[in-house]
C-alpha atoms as a PDB file:
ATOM      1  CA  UNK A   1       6.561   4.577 117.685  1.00  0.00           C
ATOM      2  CA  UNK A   2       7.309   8.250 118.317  1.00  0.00           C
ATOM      3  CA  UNK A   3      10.428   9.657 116.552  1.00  0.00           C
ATOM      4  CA  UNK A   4      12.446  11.769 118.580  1.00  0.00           C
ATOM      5  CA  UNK A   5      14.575  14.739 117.804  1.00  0.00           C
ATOM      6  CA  UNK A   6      17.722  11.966 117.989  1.00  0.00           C
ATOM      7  CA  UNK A   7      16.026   9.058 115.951  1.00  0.00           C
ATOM      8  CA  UNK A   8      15.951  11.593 113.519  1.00  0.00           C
ATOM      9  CA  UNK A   9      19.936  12.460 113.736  1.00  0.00           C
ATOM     10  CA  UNK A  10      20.374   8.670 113.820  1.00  0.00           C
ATOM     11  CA  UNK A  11      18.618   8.281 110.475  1.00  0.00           C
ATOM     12  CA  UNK A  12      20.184  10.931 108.743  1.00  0.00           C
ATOM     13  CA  UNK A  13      23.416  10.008 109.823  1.00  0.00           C
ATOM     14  CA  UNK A  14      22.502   6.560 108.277  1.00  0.00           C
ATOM     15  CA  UNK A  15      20.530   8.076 105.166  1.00  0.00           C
ATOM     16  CA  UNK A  16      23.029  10.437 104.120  1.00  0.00           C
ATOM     17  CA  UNK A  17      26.060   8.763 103.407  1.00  0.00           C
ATOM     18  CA  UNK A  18      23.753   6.769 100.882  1.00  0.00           C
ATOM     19  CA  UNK A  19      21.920   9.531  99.822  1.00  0.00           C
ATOM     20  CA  UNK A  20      25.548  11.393  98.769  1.00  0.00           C
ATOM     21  CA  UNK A  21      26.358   8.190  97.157  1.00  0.00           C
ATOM     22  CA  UNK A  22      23.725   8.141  94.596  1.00  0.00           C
ATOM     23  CA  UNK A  23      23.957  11.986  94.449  1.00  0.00           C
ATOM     24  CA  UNK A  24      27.626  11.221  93.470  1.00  0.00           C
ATOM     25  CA  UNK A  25      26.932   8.200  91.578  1.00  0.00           C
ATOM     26  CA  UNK A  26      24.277  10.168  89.312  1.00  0.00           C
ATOM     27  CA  UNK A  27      26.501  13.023  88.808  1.00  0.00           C
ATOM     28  CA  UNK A  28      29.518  10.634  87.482  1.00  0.00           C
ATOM     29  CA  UNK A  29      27.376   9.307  84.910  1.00  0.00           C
ATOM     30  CA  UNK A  30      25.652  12.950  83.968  1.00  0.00           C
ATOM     31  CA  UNK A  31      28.879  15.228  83.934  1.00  0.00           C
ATOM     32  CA  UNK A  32      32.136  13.461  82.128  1.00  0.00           C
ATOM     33  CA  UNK A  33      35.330  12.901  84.074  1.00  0.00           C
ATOM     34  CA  UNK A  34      38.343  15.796  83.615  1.00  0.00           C
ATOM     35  CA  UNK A  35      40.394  13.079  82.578  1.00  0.00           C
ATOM     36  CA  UNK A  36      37.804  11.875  79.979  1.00  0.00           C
ATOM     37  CA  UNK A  37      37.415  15.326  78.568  1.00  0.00           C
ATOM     38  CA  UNK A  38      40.923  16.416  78.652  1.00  0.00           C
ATOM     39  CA  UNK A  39      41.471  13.175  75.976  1.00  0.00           C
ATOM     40  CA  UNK A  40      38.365  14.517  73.969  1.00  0.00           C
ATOM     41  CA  UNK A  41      39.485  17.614  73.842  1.00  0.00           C
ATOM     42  CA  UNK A  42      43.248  16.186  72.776  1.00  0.00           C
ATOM     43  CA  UNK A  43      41.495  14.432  70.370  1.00  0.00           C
ATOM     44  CA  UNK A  44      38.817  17.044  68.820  1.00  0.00           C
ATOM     45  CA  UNK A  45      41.947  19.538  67.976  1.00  0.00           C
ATOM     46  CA  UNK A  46      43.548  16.486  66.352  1.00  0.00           C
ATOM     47  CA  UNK A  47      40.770  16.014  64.288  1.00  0.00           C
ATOM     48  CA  UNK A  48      40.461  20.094  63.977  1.00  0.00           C
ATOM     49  CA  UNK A  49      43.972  19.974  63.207  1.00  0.00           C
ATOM     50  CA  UNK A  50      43.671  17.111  60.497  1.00  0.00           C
ATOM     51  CA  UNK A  51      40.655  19.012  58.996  1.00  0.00           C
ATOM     52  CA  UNK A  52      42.509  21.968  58.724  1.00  0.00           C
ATOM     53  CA  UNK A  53      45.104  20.221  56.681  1.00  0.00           C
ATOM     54  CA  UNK A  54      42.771  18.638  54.391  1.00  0.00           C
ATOM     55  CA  UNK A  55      41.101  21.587  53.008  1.00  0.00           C
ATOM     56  CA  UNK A  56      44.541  23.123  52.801  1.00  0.00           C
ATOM     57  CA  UNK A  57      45.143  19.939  50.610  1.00  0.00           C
ATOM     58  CA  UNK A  58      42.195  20.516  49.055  1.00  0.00           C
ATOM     59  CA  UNK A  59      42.745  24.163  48.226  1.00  0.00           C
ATOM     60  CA  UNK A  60      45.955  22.689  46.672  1.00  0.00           C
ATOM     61  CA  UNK A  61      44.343  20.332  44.433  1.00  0.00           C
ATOM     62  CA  UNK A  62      41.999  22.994  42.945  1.00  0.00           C
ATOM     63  CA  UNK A  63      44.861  25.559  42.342  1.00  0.00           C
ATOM     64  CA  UNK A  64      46.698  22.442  40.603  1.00  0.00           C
ATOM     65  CA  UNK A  65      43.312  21.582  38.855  1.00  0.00           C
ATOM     66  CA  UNK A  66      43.505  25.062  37.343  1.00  0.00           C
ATOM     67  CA  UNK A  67      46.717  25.057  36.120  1.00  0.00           C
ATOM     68  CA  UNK A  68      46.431  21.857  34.527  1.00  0.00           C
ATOM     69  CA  UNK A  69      43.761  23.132  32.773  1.00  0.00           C
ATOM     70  CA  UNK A  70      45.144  26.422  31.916  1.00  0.00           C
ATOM     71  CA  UNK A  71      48.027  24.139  30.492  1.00  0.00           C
ATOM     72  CA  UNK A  72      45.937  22.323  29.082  1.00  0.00           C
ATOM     73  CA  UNK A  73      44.291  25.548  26.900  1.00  0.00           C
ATOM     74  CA  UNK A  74      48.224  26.924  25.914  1.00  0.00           C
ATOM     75  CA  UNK A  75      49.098  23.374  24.883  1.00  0.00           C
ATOM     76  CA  UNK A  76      45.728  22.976  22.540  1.00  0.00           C
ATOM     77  CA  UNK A  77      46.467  26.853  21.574  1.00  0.00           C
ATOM     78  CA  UNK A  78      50.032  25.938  20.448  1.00  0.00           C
ATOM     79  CA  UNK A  79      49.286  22.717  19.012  1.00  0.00           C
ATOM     80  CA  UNK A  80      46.078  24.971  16.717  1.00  0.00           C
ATOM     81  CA  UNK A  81      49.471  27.281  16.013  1.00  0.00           C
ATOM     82  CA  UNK A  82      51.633  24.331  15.190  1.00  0.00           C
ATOM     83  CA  UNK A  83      48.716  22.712  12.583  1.00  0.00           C
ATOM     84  CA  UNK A  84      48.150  26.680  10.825  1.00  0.00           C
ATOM     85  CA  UNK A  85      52.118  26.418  10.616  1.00  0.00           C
ATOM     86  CA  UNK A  86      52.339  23.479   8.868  1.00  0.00           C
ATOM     87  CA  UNK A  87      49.562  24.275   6.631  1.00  0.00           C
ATOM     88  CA  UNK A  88      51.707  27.539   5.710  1.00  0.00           C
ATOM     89  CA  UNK A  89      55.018  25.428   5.222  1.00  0.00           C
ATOM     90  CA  UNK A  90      52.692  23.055   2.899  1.00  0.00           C
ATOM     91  CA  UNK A  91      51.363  25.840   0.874  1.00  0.00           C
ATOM     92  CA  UNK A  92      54.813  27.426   0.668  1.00  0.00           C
ATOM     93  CA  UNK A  93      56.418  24.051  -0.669  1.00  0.00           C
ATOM     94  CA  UNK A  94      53.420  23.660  -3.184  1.00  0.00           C
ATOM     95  CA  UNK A  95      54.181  27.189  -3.972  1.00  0.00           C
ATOM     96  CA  UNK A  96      57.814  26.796  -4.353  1.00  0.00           C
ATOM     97  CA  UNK A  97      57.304  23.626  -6.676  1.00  0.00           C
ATOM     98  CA  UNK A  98      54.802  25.439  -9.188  1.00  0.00           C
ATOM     99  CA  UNK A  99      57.654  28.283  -9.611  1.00  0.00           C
ATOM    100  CA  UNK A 100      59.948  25.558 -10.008  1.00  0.00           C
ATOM    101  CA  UNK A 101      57.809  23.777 -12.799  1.00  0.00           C
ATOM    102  CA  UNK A 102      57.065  27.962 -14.034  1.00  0.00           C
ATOM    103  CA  UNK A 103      61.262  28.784 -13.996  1.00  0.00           C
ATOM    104  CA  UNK A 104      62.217  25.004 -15.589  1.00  0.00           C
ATOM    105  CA  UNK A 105      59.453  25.980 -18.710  1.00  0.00           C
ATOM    106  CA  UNK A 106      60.661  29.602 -18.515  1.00  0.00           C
ATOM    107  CA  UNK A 107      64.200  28.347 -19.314  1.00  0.00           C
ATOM    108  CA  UNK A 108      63.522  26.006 -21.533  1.00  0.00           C
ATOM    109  CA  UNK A 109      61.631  28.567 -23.592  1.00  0.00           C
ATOM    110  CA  UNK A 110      64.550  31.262 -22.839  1.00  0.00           C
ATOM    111  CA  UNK A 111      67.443  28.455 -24.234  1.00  0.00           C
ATOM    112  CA  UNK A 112      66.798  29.191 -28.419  1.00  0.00           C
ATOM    113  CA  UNK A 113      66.522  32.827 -27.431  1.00  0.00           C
ATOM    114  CA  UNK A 114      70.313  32.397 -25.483  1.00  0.00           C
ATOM    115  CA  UNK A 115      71.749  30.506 -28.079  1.00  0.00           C
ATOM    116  CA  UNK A 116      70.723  32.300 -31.146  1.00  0.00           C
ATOM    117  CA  UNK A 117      71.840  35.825 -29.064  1.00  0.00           C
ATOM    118  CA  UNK A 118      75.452  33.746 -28.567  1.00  0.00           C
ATOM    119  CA  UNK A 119      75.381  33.190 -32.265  1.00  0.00           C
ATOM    120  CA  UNK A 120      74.615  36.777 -33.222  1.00  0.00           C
ATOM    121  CA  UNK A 121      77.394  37.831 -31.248  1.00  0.00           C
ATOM    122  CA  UNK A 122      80.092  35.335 -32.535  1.00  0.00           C
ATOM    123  CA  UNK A 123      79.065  36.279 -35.787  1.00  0.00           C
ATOM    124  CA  UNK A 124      79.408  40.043 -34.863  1.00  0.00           C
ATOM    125  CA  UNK A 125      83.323  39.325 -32.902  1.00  0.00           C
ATOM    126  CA  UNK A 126      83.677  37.119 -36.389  1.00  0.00           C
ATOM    127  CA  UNK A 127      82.941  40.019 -38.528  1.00  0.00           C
ATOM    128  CA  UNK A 128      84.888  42.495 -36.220  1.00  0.00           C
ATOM    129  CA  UNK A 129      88.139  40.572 -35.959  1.00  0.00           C
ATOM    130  CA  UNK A 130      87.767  40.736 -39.594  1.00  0.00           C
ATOM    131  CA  UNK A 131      87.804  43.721 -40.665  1.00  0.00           C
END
């Protein structure tokens, strides 16, 4: 059969439609729809977005971390300043209760001495108003 200039035409008025079909066909499935990447891109600065938030959270937390623990240091410091305190106060009392026992002797020593001065000088107003 000899294929003229117009069995040619013929067939590639035939072959092309189906030819641009798979052409088209192939290309749907290689390159996404603008739809289809108009939602992905929605969604990727959604997760961007949600990302962005989360290490903001994040950077929170760690601040908060810190000052917990820096809390945590003045609280230990003032509690180690609370204990030397009362370990002062306790040495004060023991203090205070030795010069307690120390003044209760030292009176008890002075008493004779008071009362025999009290007697002297009753004896000397005695011996004045006498004369």
């Amino acid at each position: 059969m000899d294929w003229t200039l117009r069995d040619y035409f013929q067939a590639a008025e035939i072959l092309a439609p189906v030819c641009a079909a798979a052409v088209m066909g192939w290309l749907s499935r290689r390159f996404a729809a603008k739809g289809s990447v108009a939602a992905l891109v929605r969604k990727t600065e959604e997760i961007e977005r949600q990302l962005a938030e989360g290490e903001s959270r994040f950077t929170r937390l760690e601040s908060s971390i810190d000052e917990v623990g820096k809390a945590a240091a003045a609280a230990k410091e003032a509690a180690d300043e609370a204990a030397a305190a009362a370990t002062t106060i306790n040495d004060v009392r023991i203090g205070m209760a030795q010069l307690h026992g120390e003044i209760k002797t030292l009176n008890a020593k002075l008493e004779p001495v008071a009362h025999f001065g009290r007697v002297m000088l009753e004896g000397h107003l005695k011996m004045g108003a006498g004369q």
